[in-house]
PDB file of N, CA and C in Angstrom:
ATOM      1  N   UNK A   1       0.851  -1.176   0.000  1.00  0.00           N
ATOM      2  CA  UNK A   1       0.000   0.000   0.000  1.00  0.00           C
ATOM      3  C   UNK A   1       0.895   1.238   0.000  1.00  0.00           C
ATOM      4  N   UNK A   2       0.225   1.926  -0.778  1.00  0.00           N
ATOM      5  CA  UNK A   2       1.332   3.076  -0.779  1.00  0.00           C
ATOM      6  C   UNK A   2       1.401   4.245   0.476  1.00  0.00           C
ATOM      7  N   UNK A   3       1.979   5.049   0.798  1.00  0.00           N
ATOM      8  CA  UNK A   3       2.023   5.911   1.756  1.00  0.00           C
ATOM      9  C   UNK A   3       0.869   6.831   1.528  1.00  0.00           C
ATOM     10  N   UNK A   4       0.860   7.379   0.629  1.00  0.00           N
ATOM     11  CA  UNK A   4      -0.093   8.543   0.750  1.00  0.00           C
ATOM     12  C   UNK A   4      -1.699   7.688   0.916  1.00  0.00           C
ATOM     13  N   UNK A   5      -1.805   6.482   0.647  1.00  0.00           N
ATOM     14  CA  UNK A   5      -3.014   5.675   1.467  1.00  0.00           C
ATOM     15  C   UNK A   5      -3.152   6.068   2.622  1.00  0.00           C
ATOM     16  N   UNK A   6      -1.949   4.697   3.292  1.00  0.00           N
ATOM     17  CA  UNK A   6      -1.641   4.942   4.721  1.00  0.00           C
ATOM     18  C   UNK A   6      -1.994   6.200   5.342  1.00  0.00           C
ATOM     19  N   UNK A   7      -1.354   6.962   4.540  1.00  0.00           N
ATOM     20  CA  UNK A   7      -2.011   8.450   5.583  1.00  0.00           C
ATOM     21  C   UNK A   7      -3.125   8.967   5.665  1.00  0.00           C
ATOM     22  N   UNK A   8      -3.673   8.937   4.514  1.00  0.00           N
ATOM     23  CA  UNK A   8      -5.001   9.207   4.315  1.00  0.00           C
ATOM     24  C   UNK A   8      -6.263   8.606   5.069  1.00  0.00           C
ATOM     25  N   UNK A   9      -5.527   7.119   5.440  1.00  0.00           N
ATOM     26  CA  UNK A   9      -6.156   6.234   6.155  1.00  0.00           C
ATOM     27  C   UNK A   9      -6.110   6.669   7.956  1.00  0.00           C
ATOM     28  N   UNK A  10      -5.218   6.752   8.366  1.00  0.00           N
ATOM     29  CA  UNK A  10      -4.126   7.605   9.637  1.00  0.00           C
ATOM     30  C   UNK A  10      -5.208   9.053   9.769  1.00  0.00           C
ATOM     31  N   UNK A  11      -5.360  10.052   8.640  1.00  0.00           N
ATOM     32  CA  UNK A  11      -5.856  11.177   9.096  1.00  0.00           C
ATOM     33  C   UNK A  11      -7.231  11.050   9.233  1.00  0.00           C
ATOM     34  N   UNK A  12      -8.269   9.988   8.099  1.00  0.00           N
ATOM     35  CA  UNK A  12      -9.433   9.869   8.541  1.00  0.00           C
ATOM     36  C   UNK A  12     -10.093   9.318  10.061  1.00  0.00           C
ATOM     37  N   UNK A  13      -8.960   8.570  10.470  1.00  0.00           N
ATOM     38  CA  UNK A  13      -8.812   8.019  11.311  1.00  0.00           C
ATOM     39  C   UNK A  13      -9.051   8.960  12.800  1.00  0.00           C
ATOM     40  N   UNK A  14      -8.087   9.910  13.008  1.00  0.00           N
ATOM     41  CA  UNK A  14      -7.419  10.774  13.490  1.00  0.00           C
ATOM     42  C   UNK A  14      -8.924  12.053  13.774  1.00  0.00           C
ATOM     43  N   UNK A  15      -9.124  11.637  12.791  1.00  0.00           N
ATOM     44  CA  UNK A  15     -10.505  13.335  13.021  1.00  0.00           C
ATOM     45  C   UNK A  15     -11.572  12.304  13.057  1.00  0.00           C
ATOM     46  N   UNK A  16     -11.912  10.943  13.277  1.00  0.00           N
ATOM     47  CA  UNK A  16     -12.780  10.291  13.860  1.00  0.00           C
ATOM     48  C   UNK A  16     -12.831  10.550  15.466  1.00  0.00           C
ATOM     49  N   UNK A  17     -11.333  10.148  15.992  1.00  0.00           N
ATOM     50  CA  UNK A  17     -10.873  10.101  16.935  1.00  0.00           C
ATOM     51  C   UNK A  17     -11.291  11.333  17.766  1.00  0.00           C
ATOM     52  N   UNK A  18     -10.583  12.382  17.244  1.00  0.00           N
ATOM     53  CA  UNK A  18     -11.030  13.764  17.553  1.00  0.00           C
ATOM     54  C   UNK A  18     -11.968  14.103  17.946  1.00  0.00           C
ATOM     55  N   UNK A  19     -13.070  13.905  16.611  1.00  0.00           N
ATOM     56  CA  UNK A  19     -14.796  14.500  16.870  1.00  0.00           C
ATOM     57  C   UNK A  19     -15.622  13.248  18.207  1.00  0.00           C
ATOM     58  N   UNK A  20     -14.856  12.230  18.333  1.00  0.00           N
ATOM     59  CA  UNK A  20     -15.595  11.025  19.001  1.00  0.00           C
ATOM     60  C   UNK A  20     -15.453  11.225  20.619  1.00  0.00           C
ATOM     61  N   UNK A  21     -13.851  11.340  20.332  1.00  0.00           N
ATOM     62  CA  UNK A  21     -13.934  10.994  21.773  1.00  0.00           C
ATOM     63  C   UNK A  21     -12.199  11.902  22.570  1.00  0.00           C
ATOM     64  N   UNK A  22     -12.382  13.013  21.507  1.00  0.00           N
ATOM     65  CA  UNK A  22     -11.382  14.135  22.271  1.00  0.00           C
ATOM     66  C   UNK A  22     -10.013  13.886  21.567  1.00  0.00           C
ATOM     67  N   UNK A  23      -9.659  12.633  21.531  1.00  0.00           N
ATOM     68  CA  UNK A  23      -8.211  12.481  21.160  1.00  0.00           C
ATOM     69  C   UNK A  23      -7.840  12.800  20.433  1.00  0.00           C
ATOM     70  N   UNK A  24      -6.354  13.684  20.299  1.00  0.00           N
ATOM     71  CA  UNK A  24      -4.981  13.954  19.059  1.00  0.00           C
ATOM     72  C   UNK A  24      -4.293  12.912  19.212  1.00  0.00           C
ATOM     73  N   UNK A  25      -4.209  12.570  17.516  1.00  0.00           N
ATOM     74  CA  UNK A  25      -3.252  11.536  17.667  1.00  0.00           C
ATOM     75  C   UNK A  25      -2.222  12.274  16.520  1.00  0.00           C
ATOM     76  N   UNK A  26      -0.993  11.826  15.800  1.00  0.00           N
ATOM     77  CA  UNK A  26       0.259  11.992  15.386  1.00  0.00           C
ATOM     78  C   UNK A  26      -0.287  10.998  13.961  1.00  0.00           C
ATOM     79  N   UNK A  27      -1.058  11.820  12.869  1.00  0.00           N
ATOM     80  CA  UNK A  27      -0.959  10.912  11.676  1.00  0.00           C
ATOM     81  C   UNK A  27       0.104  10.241  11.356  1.00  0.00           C
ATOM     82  N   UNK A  28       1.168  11.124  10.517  1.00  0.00           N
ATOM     83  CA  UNK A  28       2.592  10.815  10.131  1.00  0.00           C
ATOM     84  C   UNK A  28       2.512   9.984  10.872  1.00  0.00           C
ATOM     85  N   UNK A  29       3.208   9.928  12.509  1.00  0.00           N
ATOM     86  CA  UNK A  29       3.555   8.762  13.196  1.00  0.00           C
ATOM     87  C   UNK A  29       2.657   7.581  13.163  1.00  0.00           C
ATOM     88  N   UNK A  30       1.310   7.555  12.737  1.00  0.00           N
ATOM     89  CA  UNK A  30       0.639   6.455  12.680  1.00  0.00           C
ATOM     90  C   UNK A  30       0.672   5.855  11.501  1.00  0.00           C
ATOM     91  N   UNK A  31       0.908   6.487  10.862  1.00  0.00           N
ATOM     92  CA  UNK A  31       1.437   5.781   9.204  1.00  0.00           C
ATOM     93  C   UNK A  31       2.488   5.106   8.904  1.00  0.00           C
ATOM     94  N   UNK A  32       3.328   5.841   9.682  1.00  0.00           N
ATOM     95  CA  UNK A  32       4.980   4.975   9.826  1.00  0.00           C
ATOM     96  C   UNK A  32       5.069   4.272  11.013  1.00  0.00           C
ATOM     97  N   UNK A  33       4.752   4.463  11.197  1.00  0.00           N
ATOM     98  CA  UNK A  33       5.304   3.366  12.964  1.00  0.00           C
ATOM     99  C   UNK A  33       4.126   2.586  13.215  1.00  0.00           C
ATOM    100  N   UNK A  34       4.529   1.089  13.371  1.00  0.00           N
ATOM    101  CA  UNK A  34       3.325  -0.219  13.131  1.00  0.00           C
ATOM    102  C   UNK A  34       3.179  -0.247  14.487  1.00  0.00           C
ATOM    103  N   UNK A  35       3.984   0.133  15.757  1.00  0.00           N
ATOM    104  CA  UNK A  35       3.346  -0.425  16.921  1.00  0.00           C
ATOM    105  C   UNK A  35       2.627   1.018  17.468  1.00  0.00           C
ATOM    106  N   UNK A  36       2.628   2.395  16.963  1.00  0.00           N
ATOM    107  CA  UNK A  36       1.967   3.214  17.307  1.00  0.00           C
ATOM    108  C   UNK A  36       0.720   2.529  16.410  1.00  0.00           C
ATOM    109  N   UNK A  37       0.736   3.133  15.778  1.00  0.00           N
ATOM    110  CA  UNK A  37      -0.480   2.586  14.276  1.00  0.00           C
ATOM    111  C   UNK A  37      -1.498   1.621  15.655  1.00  0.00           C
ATOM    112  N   UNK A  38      -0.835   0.431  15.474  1.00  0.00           N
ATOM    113  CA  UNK A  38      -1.318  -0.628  16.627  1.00  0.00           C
ATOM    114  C   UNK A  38      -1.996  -0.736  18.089  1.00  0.00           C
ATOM    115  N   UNK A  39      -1.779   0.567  18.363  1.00  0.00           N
ATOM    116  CA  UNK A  39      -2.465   0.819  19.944  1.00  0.00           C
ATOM    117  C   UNK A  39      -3.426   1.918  19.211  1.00  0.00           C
ATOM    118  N   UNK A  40      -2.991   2.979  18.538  1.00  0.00           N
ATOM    119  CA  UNK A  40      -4.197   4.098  18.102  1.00  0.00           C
ATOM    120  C   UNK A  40      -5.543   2.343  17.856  1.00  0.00           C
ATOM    121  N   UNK A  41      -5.137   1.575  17.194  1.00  0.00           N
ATOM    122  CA  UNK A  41      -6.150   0.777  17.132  1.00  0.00           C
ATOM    123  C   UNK A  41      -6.573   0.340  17.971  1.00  0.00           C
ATOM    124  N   UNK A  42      -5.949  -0.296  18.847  1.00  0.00           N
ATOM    125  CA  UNK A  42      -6.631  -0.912  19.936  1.00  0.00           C
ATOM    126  C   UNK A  42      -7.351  -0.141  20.999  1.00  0.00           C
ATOM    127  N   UNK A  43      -7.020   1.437  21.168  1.00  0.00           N
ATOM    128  CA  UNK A  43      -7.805   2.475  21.333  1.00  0.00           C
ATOM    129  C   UNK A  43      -8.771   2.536  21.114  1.00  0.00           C
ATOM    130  N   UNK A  44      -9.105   2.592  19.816  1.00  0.00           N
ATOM    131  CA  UNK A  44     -10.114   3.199  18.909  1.00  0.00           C
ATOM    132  C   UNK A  44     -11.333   1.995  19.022  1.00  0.00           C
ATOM    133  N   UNK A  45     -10.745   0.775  19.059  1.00  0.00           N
ATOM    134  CA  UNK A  45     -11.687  -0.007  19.099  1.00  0.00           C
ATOM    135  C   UNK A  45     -11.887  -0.344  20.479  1.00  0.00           C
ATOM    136  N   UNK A  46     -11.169  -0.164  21.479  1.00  0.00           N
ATOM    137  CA  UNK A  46     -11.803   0.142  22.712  1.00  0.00           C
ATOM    138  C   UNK A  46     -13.024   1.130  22.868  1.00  0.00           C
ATOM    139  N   UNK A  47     -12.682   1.890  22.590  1.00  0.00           N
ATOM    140  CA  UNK A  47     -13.414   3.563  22.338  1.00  0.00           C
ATOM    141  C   UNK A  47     -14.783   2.916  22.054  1.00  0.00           C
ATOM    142  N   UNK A  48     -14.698   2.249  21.004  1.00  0.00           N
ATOM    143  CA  UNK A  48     -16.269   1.899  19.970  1.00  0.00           C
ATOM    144  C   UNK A  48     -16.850   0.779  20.852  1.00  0.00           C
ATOM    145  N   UNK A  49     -16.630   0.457  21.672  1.00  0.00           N
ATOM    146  CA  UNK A  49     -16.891  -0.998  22.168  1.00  0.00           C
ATOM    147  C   UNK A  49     -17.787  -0.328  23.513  1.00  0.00           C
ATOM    148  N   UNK A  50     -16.649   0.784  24.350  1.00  0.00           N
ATOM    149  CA  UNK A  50     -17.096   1.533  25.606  1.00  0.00           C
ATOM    150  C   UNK A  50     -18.691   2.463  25.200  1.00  0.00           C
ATOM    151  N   UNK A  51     -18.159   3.420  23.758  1.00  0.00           N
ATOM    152  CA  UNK A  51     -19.072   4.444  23.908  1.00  0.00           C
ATOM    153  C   UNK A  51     -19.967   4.270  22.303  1.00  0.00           C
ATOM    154  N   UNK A  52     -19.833   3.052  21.984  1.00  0.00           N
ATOM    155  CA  UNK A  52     -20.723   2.568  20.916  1.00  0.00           C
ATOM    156  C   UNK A  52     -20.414   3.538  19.047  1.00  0.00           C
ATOM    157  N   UNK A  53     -19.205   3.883  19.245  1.00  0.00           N
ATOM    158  CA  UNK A  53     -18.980   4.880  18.181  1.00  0.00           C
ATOM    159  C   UNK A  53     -18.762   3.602  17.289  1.00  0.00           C
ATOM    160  N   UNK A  54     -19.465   2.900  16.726  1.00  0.00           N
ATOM    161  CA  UNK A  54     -19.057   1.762  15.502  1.00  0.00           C
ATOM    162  C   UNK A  54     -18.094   2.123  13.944  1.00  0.00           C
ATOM    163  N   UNK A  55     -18.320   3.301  13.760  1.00  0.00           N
ATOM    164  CA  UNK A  55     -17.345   3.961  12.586  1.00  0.00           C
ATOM    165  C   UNK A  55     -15.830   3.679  12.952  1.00  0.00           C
ATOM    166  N   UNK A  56     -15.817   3.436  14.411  1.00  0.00           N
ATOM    167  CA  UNK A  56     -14.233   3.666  14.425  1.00  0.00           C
ATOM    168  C   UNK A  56     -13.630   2.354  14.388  1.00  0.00           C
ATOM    169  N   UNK A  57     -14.492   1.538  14.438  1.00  0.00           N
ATOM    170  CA  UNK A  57     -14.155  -0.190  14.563  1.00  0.00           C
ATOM    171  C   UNK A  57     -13.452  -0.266  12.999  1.00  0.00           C
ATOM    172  N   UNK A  58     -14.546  -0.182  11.673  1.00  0.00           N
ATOM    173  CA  UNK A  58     -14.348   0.061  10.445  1.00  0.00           C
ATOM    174  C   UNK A  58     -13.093   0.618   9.888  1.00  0.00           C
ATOM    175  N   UNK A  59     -12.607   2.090  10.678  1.00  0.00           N
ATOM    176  CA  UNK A  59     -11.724   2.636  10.377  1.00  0.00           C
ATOM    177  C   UNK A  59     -10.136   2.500  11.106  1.00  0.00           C
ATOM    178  N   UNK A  60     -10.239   1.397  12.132  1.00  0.00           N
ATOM    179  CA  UNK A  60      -9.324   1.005  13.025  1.00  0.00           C
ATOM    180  C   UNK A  60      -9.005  -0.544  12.072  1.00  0.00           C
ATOM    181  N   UNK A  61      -9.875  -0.955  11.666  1.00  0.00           N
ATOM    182  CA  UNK A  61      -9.509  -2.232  10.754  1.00  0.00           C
ATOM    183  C   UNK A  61      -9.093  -1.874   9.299  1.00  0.00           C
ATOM    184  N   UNK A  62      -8.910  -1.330   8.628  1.00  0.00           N
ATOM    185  CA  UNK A  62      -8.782  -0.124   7.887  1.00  0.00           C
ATOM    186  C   UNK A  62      -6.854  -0.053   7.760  1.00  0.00           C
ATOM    187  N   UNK A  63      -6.899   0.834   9.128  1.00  0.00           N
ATOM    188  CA  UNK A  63      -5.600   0.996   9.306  1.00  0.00           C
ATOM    189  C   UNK A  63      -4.724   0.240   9.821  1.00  0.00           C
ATOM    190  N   UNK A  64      -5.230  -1.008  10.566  1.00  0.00           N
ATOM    191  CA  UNK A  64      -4.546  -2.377  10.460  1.00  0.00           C
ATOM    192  C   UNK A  64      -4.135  -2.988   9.523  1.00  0.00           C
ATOM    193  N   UNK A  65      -5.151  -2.918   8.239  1.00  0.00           N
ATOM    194  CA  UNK A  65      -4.754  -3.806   7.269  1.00  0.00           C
ATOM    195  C   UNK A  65      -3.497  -3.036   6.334  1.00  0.00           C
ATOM    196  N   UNK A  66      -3.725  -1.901   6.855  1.00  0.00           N
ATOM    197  CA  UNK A  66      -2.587  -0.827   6.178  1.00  0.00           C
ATOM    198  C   UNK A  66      -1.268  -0.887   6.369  1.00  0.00           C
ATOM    199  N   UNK A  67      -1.174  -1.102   7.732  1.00  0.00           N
ATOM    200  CA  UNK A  67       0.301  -1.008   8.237  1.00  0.00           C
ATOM    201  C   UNK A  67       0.911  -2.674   8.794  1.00  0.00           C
ATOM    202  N   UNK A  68       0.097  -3.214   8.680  1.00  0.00           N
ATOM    203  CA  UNK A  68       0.379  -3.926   8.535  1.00  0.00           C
ATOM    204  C   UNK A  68       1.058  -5.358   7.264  1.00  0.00           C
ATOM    205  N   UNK A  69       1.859  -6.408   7.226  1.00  0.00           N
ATOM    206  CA  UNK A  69       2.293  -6.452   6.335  1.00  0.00           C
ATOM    207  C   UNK A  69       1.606  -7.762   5.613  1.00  0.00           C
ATOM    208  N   UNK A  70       1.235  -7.827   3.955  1.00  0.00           N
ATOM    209  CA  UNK A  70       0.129  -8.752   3.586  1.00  0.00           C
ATOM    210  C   UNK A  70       0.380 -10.151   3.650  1.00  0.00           C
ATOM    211  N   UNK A  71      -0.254 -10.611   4.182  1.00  0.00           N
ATOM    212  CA  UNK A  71      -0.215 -12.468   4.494  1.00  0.00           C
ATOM    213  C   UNK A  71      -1.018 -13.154   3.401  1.00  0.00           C
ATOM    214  N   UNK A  72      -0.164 -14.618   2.990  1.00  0.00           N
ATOM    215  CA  UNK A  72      -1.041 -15.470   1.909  1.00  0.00           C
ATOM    216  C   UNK A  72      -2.280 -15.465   2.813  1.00  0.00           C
ATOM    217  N   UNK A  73      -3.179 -16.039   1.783  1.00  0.00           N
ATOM    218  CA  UNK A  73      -4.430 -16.486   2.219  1.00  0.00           C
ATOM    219  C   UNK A  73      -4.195 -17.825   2.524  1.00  0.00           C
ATOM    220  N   UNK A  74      -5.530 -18.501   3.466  1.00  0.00           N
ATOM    221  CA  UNK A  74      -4.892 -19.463   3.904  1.00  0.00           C
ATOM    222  C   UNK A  74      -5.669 -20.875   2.912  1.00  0.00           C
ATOM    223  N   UNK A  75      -4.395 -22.201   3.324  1.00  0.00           N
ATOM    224  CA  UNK A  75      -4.988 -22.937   2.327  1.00  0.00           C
ATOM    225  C   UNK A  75      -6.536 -24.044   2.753  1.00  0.00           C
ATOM    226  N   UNK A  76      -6.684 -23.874   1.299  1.00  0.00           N
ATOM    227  CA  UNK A  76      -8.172 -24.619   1.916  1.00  0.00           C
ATOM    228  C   UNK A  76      -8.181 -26.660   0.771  1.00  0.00           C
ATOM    229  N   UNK A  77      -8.977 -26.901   1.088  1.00  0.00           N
ATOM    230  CA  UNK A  77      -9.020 -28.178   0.105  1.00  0.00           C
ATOM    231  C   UNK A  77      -9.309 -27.857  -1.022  1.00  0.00           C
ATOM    232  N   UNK A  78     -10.336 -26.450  -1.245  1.00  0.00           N
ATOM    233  CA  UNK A  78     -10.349 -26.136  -2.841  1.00  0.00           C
ATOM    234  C   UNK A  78      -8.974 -25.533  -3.299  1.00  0.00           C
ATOM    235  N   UNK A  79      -8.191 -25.331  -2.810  1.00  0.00           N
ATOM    236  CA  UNK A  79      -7.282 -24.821  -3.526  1.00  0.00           C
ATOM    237  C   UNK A  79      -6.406 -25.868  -3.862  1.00  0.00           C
ATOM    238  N   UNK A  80      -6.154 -27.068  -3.301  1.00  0.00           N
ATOM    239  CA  UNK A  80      -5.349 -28.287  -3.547  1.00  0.00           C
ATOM    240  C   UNK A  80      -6.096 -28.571  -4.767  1.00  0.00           C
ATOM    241  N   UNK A  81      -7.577 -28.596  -4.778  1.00  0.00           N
ATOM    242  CA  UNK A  81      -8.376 -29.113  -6.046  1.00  0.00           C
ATOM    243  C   UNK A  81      -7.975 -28.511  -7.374  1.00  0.00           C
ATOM    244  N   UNK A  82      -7.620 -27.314  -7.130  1.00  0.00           N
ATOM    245  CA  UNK A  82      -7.346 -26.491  -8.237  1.00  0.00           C
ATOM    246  C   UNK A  82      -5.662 -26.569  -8.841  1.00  0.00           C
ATOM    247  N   UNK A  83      -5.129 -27.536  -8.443  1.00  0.00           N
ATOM    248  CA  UNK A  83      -3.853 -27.747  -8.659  1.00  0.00           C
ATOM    249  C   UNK A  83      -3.026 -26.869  -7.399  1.00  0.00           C
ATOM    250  N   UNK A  84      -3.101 -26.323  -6.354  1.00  0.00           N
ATOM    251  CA  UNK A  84      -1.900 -26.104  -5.736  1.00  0.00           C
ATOM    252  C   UNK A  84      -1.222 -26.561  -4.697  1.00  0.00           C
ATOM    253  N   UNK A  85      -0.336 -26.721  -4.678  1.00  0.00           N
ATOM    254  CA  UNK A  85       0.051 -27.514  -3.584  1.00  0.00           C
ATOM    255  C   UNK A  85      -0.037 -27.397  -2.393  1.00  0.00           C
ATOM    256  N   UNK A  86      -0.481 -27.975  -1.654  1.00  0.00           N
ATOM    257  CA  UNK A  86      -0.601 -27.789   0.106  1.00  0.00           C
ATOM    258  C   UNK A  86       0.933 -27.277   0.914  1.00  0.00           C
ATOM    259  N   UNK A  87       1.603 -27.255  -0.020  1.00  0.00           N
ATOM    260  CA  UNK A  87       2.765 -27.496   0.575  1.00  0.00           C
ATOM    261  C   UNK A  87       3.487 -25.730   0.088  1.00  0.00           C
ATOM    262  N   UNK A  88       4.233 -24.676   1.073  1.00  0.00           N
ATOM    263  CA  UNK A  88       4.116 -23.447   0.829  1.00  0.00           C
ATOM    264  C   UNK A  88       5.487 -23.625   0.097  1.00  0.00           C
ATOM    265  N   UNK A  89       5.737 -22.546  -1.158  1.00  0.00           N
ATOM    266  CA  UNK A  89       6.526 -22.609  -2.203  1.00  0.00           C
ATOM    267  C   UNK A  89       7.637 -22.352  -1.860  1.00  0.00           C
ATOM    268  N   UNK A  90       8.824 -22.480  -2.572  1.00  0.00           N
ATOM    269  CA  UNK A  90      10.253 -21.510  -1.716  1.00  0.00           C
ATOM    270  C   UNK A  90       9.732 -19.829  -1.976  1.00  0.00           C
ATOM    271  N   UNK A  91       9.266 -19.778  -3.032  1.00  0.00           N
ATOM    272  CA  UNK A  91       9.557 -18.332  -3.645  1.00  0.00           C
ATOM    273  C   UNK A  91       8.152 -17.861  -2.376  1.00  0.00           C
ATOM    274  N   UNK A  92       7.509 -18.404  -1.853  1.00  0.00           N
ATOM    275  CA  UNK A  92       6.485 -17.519  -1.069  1.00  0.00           C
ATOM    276  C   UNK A  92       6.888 -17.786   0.411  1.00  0.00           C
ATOM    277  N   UNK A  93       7.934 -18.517   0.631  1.00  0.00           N
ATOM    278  CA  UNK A  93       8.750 -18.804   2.282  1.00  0.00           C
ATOM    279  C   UNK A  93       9.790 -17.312   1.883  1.00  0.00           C
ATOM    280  N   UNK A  94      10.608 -17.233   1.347  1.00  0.00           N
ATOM    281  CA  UNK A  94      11.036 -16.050   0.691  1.00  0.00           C
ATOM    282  C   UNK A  94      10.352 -14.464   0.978  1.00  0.00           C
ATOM    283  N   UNK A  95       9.626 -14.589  -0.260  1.00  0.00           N
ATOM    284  CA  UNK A  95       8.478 -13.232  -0.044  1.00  0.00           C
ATOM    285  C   UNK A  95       7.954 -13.240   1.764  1.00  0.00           C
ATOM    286  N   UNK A  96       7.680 -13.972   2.256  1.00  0.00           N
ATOM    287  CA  UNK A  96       7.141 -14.034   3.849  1.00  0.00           C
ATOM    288  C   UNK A  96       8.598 -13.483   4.079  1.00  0.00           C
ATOM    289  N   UNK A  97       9.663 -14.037   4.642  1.00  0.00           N
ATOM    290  CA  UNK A  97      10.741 -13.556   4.575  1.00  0.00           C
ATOM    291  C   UNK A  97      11.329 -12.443   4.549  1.00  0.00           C
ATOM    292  N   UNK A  98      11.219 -11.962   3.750  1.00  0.00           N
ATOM    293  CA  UNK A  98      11.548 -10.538   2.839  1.00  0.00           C
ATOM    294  C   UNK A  98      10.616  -9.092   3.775  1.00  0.00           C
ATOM    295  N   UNK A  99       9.408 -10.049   3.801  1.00  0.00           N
ATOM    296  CA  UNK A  99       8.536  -8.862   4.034  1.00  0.00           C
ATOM    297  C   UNK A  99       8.720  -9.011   5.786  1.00  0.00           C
ATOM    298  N   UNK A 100       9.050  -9.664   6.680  1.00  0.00           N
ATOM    299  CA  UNK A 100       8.994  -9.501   7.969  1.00  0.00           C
ATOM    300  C   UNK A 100      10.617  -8.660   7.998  1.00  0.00           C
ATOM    301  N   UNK A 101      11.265  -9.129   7.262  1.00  0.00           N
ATOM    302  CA  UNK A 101      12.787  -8.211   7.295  1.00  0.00           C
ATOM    303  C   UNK A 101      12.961  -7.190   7.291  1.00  0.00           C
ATOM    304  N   UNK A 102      11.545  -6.295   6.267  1.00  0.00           N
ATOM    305  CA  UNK A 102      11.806  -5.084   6.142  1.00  0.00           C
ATOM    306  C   UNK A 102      11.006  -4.566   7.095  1.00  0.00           C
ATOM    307  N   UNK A 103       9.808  -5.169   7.685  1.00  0.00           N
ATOM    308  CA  UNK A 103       9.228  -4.740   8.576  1.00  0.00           C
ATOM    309  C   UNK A 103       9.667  -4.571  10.459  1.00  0.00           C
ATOM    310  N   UNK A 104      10.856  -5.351  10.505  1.00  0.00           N
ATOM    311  CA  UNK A 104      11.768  -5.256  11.594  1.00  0.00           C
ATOM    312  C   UNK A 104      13.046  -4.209  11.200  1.00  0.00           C
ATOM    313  N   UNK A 105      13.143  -4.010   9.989  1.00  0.00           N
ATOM    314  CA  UNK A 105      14.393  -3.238  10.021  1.00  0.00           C
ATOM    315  C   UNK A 105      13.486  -1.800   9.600  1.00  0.00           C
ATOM    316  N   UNK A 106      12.397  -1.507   9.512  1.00  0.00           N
ATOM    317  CA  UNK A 106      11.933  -0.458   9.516  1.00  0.00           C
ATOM    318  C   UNK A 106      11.525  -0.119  11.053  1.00  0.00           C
ATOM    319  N   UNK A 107      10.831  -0.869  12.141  1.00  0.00           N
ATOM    320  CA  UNK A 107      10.444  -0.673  13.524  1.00  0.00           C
ATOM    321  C   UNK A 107      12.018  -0.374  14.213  1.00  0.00           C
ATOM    322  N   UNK A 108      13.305  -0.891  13.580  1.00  0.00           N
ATOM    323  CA  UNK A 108      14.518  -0.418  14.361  1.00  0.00           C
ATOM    324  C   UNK A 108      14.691   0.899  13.977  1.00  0.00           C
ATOM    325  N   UNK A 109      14.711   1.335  12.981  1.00  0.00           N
ATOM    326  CA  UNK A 109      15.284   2.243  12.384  1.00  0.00           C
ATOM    327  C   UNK A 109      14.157   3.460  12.622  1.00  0.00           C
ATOM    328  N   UNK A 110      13.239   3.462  12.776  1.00  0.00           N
ATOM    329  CA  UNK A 110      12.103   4.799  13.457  1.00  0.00           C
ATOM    330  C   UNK A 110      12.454   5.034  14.626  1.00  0.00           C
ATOM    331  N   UNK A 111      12.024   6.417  14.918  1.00  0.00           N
ATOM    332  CA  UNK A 111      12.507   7.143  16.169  1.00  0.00           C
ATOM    333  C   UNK A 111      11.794   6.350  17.097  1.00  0.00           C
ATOM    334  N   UNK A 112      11.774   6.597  18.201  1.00  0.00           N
ATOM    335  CA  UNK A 112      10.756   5.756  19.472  1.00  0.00           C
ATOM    336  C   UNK A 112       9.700   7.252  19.412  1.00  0.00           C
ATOM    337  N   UNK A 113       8.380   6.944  20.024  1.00  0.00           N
ATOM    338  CA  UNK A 113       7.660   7.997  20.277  1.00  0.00           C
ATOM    339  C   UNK A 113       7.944   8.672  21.621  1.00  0.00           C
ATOM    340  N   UNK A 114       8.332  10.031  21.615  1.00  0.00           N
ATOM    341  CA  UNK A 114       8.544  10.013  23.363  1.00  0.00           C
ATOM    342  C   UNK A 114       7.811  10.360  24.011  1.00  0.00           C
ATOM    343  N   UNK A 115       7.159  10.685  23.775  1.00  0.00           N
ATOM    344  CA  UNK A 115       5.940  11.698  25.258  1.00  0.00           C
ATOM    345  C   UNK A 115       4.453  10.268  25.404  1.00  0.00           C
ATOM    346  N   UNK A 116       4.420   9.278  24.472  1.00  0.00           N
ATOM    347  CA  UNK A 116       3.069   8.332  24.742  1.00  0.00           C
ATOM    348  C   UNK A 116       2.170   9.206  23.464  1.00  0.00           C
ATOM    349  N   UNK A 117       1.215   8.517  23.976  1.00  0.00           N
ATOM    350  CA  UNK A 117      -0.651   9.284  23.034  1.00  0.00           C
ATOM    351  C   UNK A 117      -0.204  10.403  23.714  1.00  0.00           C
ATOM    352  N   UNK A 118      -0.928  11.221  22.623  1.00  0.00           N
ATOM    353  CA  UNK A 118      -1.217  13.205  22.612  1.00  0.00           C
ATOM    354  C   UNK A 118      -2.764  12.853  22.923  1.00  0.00           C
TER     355      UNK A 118
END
């Protein structure tokens, strides 16, 4: 997903937050940083659960699927039917691979947040 998603996703997010239930949050930082990103969610869907705001559930899953990094689907018996193998490929042990690498060497390499939630 590209960034200017992510953010877009982060700011709708952000002025949900706002008009709902008071909170500033740090778009930018929720766009780039997966374990901020990750509590604004678990927030937000706290939030919707406590004070029934259901938009923010939608838009907290939203920005999970955003910053977070994409997983095969999982296998089923129709898909063996269809010729594929049950068995996971090199080239997609790889790609899994690849993509948790950059996603740990991106969480090292971001600043830490210092002050907590705004």
């Amino acid at each position: 997903m590209l960034a200017s998603e992510k953010l877009a996703i982060a700011a709708h997010l952000h002025v949900l937050l706002r008009r709902k239930t008071g909170r500033v949050t740090d778009t930018q930082w929720m766009a780039d940083n997966v374990e901020y990103a990750m509590e604004i969610v678990r927030f937000a869907r706290q939030s919707a659960s406590d004070d029934g705001h259901t938009e923010l559930v939608a838009w907290a899953d939203k920005l999970e699927l955003a910053v977070l990094p994409p997983t095969a689907p999982p296998r089923t018996k129709d898909n063996r039917s269809q010729g594929h193998s049950p068995m996971p490929t090199l080239r997609s042990l790889l790609a899994t691979n690849a993509a948790q690498a950059v996603v740990a060497e991106l969480q090292a390499d971001s600043p830490q947040y210092v002050r907590g939630l705004r």
